[in-house]
N, C-alpha and C. Protein backbone atom coordinates (compact mmCIF):
# COMPACT_ATOMS: atom_id res chain seq x y z
N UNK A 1 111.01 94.13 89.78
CA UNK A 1 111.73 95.33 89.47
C UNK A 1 112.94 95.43 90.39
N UNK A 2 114.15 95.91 89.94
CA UNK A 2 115.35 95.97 90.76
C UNK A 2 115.18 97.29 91.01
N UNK A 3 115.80 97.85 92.37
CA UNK A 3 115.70 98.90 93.17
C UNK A 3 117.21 99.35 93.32
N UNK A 4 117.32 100.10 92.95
CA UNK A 4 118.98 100.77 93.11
C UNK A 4 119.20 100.92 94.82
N UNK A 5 120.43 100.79 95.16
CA UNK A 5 120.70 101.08 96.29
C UNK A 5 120.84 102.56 96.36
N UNK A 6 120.85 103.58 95.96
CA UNK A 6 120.51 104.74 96.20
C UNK A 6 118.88 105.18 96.27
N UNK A 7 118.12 104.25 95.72
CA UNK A 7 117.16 104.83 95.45
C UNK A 7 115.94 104.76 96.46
N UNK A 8 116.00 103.83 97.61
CA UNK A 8 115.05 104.23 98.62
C UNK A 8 115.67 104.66 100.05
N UNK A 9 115.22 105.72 100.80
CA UNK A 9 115.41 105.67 102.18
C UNK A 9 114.56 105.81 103.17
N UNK A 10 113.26 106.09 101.96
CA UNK A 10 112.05 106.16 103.03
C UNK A 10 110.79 105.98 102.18
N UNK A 11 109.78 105.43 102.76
CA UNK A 11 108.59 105.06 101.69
C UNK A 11 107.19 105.84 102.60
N UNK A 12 106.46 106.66 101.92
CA UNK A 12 105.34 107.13 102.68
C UNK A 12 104.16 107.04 101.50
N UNK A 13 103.03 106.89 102.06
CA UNK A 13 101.79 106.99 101.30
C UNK A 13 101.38 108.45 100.96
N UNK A 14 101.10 108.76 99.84
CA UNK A 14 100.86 110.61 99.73
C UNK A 14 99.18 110.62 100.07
N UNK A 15 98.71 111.67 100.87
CA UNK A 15 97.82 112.27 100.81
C UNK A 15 96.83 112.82 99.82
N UNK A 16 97.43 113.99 99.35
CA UNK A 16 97.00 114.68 98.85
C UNK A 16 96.96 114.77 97.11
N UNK A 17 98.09 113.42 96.94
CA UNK A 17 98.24 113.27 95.82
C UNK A 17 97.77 111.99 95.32
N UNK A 18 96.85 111.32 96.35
CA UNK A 18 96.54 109.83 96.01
C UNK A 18 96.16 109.56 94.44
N UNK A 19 95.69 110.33 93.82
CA UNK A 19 95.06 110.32 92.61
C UNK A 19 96.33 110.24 91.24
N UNK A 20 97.18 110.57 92.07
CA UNK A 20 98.66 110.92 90.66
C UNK A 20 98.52 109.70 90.29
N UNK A 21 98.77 108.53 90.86
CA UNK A 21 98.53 107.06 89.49
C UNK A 21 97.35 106.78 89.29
N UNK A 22 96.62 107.06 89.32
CA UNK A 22 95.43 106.86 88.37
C UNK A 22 95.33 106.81 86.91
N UNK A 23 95.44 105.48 86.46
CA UNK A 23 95.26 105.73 85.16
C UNK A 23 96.60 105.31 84.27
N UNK A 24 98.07 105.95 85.49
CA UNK A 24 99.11 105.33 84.98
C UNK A 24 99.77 104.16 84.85
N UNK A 25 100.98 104.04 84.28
CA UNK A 25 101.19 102.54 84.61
C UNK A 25 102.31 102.33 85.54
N UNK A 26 102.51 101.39 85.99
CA UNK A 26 103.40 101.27 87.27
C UNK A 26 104.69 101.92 86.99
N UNK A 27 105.38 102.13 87.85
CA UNK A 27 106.46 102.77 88.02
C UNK A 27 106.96 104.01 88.51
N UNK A 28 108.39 104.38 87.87
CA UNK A 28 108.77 105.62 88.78
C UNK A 28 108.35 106.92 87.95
N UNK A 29 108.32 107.98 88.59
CA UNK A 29 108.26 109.14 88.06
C UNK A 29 108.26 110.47 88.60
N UNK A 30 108.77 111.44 87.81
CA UNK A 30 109.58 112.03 88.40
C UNK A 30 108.81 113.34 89.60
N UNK A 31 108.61 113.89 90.56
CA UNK A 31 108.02 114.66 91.72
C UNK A 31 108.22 115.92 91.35
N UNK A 32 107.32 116.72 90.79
CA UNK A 32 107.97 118.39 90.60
C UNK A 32 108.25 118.88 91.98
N UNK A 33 108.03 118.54 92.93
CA UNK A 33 108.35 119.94 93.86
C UNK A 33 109.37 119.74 94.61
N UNK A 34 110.90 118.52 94.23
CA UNK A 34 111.33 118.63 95.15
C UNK A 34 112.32 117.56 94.42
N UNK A 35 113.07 117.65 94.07
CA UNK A 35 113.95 116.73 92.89
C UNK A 35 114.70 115.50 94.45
N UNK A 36 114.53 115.01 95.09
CA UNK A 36 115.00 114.21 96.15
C UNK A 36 113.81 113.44 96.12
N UNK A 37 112.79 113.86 95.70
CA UNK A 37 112.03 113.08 96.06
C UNK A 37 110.98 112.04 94.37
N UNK A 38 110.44 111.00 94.91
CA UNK A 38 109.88 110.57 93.44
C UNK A 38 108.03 109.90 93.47
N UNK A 39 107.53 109.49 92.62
CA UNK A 39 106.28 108.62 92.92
C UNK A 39 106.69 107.58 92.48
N UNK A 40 106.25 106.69 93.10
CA UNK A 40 106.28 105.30 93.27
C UNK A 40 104.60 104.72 92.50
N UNK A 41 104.62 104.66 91.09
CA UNK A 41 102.93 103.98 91.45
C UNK A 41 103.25 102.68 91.02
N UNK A 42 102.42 102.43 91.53
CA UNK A 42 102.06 100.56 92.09
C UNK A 42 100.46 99.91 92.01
N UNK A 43 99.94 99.61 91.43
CA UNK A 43 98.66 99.00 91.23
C UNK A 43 97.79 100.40 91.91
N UNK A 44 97.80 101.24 91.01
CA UNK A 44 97.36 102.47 90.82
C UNK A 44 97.00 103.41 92.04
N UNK A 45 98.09 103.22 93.05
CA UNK A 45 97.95 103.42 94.65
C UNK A 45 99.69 104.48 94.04
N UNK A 46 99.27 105.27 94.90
CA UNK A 46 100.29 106.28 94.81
C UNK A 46 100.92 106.70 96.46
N UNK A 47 102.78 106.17 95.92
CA UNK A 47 103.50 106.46 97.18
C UNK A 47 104.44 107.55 96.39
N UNK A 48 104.84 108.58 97.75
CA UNK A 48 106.55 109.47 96.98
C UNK A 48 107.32 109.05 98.35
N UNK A 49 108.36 108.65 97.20
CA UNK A 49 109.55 107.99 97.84
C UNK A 49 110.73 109.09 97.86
N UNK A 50 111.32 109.04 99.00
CA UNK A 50 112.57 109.77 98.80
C UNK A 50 114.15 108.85 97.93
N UNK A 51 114.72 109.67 97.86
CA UNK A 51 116.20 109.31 97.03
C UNK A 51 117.46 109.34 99.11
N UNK A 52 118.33 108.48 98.61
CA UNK A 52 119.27 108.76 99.81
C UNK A 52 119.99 109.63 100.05
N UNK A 53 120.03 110.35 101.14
CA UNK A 53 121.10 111.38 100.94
C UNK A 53 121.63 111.62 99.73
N UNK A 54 121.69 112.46 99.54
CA UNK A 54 123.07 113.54 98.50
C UNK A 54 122.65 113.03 97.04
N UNK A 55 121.49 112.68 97.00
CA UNK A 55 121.01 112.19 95.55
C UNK A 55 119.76 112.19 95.12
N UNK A 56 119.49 112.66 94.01
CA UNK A 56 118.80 113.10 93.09
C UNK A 56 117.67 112.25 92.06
N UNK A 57 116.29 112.16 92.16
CA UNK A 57 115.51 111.54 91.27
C UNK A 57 116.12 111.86 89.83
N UNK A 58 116.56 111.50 88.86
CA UNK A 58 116.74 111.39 87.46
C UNK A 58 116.09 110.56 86.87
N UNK A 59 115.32 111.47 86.04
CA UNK A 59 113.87 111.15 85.26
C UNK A 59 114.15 110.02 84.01
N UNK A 60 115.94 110.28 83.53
CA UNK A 60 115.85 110.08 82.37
C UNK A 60 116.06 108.47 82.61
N UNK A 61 116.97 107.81 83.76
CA UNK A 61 116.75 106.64 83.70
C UNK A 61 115.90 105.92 85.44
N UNK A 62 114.89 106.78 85.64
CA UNK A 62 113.86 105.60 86.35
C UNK A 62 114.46 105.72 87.93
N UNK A 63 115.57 106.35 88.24
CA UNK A 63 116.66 105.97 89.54
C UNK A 63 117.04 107.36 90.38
N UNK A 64 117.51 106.69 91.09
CA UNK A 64 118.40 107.96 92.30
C UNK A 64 119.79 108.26 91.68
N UNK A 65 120.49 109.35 91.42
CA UNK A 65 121.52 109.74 91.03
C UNK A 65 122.39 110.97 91.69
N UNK A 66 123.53 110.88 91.10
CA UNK A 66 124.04 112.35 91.70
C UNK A 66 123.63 113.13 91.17
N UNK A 67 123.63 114.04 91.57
CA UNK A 67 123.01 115.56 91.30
C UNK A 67 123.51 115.87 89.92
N UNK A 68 125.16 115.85 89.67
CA UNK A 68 126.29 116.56 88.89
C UNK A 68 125.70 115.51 87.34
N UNK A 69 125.42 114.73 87.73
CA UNK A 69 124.86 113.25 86.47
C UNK A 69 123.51 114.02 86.34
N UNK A 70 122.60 114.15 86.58
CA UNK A 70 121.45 114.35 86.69
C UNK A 70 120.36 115.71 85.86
N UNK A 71 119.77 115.63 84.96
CA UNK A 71 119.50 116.75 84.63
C UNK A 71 118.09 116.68 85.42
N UNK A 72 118.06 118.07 85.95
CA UNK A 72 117.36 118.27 87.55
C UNK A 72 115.95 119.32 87.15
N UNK A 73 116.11 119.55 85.77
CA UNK A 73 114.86 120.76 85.00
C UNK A 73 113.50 119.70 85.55
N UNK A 74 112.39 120.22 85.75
CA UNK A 74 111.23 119.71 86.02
C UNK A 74 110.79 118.98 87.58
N UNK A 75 111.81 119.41 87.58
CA UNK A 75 111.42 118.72 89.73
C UNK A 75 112.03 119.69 90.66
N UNK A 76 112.11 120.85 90.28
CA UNK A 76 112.59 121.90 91.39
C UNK A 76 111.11 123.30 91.08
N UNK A 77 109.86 123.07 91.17
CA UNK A 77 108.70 123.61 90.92
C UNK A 77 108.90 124.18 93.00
N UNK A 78 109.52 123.64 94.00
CA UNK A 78 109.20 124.10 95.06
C UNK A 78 110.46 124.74 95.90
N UNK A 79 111.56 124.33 94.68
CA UNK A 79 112.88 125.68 95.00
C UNK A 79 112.31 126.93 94.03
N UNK A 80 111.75 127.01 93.28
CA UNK A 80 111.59 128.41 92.59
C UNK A 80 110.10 129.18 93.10
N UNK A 81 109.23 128.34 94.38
CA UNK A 81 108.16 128.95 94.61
C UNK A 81 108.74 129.22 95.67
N UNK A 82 109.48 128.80 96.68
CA UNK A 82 110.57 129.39 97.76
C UNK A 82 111.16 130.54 97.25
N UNK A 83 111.78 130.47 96.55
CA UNK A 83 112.68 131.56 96.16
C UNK A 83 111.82 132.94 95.88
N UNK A 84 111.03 132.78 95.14
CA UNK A 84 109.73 133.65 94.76
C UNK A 84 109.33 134.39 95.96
N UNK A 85 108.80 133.58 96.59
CA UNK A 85 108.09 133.66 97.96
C UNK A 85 109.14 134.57 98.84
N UNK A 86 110.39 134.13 99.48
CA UNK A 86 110.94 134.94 100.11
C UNK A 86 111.65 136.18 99.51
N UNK A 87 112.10 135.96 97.90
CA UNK A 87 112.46 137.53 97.57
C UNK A 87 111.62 138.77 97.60
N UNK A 88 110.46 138.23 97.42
CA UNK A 88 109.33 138.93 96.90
C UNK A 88 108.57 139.59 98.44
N UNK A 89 108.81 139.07 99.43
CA UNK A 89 107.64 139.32 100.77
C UNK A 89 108.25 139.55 101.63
């Protein structure tokens, strides 16, 4: 698989989400809570990878993008529970 040069700057093993590839098939996909960031599954072991600076997981082709390119609906689940959270309390 080719790796965009925007598209890694940091690789971590998830916790809490070990279970997200289970079942799936390899590849990228897209992170609701935080559009910078993505899952990585890989022989059904689940990593979330970040995007590089100033750029954006875009679901529609697999990669890191600019923001302004990017339709960003479905991965900002933890800017609108922020937002929630501090207008509200």
């Amino acid at each position: 698989m080719k790796i965009s040069a925007l598209l890694l700057s940091t690789v971590k093993s998830a916790s809490i989400f070990d279970d997200f590839c289970n079942g799936r098939t390899d590849g990228l996909y897209q992170y609701p809570w935080d559009c910078g960031k993505f899952y990585n599954c890989a022989g059904g072991r689940t990593f979330i990878q970040n995007c590089a600076p100033g750029t954006v997981f875009d679901n529609a082709i697999k990669t890191c993008n600019w923001p302004a390119l990017t339709d960003q609906s479905g991965c900002d689940l933890g800017k609108i529970v922020r937002k929630i959270f501090y207008e509200c309390c």
